[in-house]
PDB file of N, CA and C in Angstrom:
ATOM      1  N   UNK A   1     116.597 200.960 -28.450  1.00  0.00           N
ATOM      2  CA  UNK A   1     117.835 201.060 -27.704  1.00  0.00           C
ATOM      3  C   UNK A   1     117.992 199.825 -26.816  1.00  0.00           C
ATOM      4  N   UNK A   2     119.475 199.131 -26.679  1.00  0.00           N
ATOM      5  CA  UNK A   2     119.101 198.240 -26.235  1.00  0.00           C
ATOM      6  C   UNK A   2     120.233 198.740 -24.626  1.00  0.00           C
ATOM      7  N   UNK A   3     119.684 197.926 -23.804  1.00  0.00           N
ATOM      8  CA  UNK A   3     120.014 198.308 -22.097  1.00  0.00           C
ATOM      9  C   UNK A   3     121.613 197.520 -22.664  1.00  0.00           C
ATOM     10  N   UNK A   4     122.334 198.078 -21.202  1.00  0.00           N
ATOM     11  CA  UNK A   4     123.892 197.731 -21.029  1.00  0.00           C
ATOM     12  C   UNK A   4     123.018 196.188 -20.234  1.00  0.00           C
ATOM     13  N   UNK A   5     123.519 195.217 -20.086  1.00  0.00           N
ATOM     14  CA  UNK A   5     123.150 194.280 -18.897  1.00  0.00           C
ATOM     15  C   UNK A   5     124.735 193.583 -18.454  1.00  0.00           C
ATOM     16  N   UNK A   6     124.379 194.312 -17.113  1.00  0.00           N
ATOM     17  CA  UNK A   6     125.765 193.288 -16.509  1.00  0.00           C
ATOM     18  C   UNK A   6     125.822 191.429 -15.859  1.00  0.00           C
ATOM     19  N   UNK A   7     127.040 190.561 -16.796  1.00  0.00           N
ATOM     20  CA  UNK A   7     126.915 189.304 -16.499  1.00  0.00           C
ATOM     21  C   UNK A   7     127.302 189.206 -15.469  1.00  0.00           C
ATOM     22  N   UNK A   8     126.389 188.416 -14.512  1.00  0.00           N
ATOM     23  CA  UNK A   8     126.847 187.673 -13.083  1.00  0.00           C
ATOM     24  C   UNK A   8     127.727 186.694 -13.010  1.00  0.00           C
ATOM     25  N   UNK A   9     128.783 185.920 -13.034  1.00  0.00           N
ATOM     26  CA  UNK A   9     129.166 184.249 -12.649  1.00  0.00           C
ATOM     27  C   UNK A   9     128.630 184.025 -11.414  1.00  0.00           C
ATOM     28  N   UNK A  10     129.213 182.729 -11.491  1.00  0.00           N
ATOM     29  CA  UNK A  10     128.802 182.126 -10.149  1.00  0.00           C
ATOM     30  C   UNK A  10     129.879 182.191  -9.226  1.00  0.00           C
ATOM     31  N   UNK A  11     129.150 182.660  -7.991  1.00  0.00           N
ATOM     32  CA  UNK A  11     129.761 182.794  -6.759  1.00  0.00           C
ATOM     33  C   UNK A  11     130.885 181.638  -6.246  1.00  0.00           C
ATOM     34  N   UNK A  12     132.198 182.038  -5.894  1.00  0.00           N
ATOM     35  CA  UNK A  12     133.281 181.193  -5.913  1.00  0.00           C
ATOM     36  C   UNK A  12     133.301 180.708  -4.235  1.00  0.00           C
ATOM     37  N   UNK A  13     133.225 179.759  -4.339  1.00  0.00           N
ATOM     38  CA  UNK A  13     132.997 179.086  -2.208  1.00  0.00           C
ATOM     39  C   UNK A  13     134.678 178.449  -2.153  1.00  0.00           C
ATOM     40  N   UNK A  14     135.251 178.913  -0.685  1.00  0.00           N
ATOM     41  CA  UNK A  14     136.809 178.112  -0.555  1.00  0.00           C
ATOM     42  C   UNK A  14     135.908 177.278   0.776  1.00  0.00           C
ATOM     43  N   UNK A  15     136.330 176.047  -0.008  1.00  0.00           N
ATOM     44  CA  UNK A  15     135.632 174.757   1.499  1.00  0.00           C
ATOM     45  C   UNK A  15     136.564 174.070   1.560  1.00  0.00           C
ATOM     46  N   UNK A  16     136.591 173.433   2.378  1.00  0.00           N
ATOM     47  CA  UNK A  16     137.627 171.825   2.926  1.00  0.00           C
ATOM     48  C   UNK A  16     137.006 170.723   1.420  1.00  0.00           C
ATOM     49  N   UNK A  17     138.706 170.417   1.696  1.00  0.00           N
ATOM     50  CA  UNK A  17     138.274 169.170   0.434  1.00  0.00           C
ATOM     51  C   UNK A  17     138.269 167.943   1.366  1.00  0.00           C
ATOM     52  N   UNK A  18     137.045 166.722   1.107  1.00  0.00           N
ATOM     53  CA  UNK A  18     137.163 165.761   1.803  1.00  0.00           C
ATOM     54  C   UNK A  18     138.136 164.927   2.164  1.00  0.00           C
ATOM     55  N   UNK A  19     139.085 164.808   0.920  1.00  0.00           N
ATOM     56  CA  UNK A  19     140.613 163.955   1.177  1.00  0.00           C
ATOM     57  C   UNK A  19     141.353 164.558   1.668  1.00  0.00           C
ATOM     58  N   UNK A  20     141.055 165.982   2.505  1.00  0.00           N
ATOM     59  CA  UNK A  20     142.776 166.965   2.996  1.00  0.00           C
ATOM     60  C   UNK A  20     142.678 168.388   2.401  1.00  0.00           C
ATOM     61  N   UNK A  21     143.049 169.114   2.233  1.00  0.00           N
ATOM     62  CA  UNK A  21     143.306 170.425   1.666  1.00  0.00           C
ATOM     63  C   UNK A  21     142.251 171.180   1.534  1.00  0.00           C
ATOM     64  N   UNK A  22     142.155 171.824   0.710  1.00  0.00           N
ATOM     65  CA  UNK A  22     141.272 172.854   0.429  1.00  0.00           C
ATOM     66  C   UNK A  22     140.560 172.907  -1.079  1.00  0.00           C
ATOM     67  N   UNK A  23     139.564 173.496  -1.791  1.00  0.00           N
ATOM     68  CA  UNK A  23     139.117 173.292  -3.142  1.00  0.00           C
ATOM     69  C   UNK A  23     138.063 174.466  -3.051  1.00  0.00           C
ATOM     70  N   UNK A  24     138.189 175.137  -4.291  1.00  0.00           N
ATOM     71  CA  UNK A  24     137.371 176.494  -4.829  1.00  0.00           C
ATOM     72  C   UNK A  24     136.294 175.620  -5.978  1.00  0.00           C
ATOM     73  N   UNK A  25     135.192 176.116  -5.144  1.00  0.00           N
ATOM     74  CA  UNK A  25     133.971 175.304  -6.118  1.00  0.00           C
ATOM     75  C   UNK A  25     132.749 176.944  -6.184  1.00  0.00           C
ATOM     76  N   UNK A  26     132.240 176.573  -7.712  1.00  0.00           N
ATOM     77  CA  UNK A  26     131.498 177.277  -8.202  1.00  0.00           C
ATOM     78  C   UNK A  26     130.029 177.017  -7.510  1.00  0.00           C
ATOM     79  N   UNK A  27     129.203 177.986  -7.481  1.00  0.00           N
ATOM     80  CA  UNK A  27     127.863 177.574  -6.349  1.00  0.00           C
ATOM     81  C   UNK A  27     127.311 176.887  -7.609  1.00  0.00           C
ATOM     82  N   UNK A  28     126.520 175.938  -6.924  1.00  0.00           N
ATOM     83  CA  UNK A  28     126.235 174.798  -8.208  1.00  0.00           C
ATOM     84  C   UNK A  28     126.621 173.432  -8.176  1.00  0.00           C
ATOM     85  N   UNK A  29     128.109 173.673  -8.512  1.00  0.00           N
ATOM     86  CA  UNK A  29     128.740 172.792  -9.113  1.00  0.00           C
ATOM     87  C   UNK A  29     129.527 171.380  -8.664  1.00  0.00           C
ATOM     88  N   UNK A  30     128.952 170.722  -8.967  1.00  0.00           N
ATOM     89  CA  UNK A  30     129.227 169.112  -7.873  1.00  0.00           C
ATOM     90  C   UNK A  30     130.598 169.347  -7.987  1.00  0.00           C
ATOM     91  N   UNK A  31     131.727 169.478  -8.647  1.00  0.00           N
ATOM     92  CA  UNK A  31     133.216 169.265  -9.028  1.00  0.00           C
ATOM     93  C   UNK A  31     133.731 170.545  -8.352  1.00  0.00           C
ATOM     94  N   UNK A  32     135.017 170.443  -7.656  1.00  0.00           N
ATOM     95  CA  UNK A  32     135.716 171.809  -7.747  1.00  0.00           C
ATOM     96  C   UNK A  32     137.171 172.051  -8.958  1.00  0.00           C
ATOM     97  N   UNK A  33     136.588 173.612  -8.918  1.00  0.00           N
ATOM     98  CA  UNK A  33     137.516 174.145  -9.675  1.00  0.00           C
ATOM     99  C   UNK A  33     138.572 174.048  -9.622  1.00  0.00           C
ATOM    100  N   UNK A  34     139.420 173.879  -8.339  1.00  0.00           N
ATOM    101  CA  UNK A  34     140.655 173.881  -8.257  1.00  0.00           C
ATOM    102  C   UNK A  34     141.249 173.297  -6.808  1.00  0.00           C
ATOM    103  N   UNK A  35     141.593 172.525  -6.144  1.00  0.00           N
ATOM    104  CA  UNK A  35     142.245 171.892  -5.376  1.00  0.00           C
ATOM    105  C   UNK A  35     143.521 172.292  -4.585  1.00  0.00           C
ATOM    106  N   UNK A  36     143.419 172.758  -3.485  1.00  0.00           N
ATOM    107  CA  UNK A  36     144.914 173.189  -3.010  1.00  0.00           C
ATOM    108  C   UNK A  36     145.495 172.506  -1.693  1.00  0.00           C
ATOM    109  N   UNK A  37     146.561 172.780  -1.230  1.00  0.00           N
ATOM    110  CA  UNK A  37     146.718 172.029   0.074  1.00  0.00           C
ATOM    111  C   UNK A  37     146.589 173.006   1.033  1.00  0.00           C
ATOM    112  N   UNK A  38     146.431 174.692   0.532  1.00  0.00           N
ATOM    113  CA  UNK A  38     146.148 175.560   1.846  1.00  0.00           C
ATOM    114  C   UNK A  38     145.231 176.598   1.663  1.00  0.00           C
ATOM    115  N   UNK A  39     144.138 177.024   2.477  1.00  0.00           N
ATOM    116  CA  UNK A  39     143.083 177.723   2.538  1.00  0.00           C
ATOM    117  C   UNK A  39     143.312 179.203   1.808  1.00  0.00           C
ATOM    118  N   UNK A  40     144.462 179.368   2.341  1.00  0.00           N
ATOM    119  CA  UNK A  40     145.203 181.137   1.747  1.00  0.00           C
ATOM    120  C   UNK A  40     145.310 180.633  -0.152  1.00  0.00           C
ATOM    121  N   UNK A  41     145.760 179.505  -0.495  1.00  0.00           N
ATOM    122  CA  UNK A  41     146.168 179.747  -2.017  1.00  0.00           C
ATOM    123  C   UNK A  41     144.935 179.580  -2.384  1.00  0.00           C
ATOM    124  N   UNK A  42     143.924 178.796  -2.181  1.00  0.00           N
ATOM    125  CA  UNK A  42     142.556 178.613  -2.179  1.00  0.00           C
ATOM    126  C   UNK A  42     141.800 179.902  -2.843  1.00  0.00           C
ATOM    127  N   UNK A  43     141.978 180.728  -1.718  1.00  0.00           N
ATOM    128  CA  UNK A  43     141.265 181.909  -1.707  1.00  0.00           C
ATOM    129  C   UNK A  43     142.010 182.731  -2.491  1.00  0.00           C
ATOM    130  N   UNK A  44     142.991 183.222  -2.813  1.00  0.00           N
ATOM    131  CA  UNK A  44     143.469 183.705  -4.075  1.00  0.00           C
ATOM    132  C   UNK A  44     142.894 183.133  -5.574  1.00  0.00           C
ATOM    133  N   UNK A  45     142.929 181.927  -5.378  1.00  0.00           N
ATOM    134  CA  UNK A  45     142.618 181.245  -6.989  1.00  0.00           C
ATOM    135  C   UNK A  45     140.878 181.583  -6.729  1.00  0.00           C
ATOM    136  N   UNK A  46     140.585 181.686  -5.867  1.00  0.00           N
ATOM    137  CA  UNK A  46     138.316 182.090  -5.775  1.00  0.00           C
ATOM    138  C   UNK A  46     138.843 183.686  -5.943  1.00  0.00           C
ATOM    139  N   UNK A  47     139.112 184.052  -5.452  1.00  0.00           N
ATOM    140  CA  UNK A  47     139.634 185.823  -5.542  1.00  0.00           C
ATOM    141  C   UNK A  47     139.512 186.353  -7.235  1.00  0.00           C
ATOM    142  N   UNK A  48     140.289 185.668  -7.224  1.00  0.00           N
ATOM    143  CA  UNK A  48     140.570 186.476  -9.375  1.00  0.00           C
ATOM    144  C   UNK A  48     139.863 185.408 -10.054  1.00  0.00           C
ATOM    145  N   UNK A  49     139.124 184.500  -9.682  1.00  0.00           N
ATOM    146  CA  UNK A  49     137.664 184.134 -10.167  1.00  0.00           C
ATOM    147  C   UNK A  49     136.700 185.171 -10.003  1.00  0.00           C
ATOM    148  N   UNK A  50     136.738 185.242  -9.252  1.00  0.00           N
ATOM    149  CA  UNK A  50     135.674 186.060  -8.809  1.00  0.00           C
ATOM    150  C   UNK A  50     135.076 187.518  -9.113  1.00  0.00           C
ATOM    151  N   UNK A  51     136.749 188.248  -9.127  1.00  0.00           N
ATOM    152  CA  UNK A  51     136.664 189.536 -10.209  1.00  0.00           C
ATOM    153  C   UNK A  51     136.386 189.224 -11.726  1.00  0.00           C
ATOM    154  N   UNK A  52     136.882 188.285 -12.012  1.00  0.00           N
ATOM    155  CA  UNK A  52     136.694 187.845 -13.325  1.00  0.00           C
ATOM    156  C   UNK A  52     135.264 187.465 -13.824  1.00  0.00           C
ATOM    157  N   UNK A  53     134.791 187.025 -13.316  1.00  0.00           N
ATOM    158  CA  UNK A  53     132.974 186.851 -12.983  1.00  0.00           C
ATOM    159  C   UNK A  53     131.963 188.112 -12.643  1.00  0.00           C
ATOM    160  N   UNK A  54     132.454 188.865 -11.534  1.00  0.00           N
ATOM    161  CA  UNK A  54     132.402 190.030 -11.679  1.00  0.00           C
ATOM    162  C   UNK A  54     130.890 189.024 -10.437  1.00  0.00           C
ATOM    163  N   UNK A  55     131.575 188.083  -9.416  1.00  0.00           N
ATOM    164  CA  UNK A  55     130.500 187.624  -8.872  1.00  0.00           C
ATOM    165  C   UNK A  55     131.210 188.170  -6.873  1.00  0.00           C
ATOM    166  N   UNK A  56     131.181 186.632  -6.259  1.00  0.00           N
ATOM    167  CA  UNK A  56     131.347 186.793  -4.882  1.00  0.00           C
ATOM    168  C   UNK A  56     132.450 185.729  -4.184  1.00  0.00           C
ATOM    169  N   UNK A  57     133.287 185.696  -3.660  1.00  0.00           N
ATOM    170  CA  UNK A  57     133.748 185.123  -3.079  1.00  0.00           C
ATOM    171  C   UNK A  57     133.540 184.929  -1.418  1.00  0.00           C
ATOM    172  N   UNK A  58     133.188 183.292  -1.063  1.00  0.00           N
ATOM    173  CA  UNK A  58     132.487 183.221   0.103  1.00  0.00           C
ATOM    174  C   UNK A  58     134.090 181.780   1.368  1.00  0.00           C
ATOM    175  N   UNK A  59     134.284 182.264   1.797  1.00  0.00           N
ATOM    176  CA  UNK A  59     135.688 181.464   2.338  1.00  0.00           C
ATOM    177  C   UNK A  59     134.783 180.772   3.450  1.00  0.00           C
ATOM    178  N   UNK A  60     135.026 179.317   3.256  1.00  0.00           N
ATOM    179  CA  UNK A  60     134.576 178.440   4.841  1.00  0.00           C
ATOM    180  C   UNK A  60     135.324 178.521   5.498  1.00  0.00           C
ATOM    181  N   UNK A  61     135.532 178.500   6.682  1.00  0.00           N
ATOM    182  CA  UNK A  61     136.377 177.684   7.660  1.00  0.00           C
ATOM    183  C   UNK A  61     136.142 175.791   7.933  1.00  0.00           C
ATOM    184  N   UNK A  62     136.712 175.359   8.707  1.00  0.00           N
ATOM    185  CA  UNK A  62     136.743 174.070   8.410  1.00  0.00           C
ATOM    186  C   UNK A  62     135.560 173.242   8.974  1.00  0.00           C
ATOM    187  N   UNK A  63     134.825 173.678   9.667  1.00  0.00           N
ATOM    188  CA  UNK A  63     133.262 173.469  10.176  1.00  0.00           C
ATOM    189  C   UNK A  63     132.126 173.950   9.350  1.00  0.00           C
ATOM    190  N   UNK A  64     132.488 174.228   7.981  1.00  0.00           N
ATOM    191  CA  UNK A  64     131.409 174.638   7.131  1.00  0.00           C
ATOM    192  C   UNK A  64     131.036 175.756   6.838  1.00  0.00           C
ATOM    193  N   UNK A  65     131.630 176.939   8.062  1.00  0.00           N
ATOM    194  CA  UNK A  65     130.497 177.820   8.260  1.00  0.00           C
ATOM    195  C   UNK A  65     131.065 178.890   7.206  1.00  0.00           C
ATOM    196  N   UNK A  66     130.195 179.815   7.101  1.00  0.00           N
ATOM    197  CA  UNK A  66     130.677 180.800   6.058  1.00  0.00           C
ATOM    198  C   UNK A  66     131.914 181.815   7.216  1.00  0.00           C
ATOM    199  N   UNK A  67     133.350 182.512   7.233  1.00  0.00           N
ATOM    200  CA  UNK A  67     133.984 182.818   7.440  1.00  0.00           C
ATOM    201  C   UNK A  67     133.737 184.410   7.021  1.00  0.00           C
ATOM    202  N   UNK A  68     134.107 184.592   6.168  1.00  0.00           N
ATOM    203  CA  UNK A  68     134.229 185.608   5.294  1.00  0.00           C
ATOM    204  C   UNK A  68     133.155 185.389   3.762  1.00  0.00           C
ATOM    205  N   UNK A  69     133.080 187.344   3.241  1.00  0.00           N
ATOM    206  CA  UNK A  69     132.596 187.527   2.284  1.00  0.00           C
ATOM    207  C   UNK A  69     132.603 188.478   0.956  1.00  0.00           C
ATOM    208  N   UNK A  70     133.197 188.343   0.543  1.00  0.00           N
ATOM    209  CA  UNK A  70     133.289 189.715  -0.118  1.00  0.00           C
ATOM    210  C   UNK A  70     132.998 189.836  -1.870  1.00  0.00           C
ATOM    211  N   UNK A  71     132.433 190.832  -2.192  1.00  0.00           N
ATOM    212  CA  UNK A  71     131.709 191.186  -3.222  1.00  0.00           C
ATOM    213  C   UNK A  71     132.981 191.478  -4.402  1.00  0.00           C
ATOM    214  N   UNK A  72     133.181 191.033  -5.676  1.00  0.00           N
ATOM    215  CA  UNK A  72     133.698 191.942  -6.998  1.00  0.00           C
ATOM    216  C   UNK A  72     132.737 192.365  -7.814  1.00  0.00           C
ATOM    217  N   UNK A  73     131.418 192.848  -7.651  1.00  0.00           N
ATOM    218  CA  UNK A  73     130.681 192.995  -8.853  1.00  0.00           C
ATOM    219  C   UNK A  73     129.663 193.759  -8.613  1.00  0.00           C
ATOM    220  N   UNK A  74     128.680 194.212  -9.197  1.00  0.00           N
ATOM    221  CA  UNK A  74     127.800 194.846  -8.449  1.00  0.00           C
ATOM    222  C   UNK A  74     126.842 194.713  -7.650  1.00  0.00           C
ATOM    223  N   UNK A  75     127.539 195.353  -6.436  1.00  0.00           N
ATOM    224  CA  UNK A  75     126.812 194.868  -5.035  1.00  0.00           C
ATOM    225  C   UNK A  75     125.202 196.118  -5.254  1.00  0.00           C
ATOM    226  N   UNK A  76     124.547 195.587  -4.684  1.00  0.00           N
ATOM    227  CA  UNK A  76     123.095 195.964  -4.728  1.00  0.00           C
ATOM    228  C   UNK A  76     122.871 196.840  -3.540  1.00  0.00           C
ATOM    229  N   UNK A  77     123.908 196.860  -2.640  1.00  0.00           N
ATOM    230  CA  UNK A  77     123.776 197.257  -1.486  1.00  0.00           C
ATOM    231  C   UNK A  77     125.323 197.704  -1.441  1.00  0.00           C
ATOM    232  N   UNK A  78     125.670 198.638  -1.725  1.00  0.00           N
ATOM    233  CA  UNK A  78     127.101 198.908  -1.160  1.00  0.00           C
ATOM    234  C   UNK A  78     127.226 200.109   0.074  1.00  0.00           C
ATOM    235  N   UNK A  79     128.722 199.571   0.734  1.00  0.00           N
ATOM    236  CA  UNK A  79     128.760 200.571   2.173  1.00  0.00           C
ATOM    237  C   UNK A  79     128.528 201.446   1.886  1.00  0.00           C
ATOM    238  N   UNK A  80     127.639 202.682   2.996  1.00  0.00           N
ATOM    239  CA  UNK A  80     127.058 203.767   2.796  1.00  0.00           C
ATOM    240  C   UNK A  80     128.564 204.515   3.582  1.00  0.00           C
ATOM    241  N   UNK A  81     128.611 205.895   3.403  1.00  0.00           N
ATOM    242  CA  UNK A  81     129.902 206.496   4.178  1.00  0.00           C
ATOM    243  C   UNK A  81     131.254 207.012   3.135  1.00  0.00           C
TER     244      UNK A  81
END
């Protein structure tokens, strides 16, 4: 019998792009996925990556830091309640 195994992608990061705007990059991946001029369209285009991956979407703010986090896939730990 063979097991179900669920595929991970890679976790979708919204960071500052160095020339201005904003860019959704795959954890990993020197290049970003997609380039925007505002943090909100950013995070939509990492959003339905992210379900689609069935991974995480992680939003910076403009100092690097992680902002926000949120899970589409199976979290290992989900809210108890």
């Amino acid at each position: 019998m063979i097991a179900e195994v669920d595929i991970v992608g890679k976790n979708q990061h919204v960071v500052p792009h160095p020339g201005g705007g904003w860019q959704v990059k795959g954890a990993g991946n020197a290049r970003a996925t997609k380039r925007t001029s505002t943090q909100a369209e950013a995070a939509t285009i990492a959003r339905t990556i992210a379900i689609n991956q069935k991974s995480e979407r992680l939003i910076h703010g403009t100092d690097g830091r992680i902002r926000a986090k949120h899970s589409y896939g199976n979290d290992p730990f989900p809210p108890r309640g």
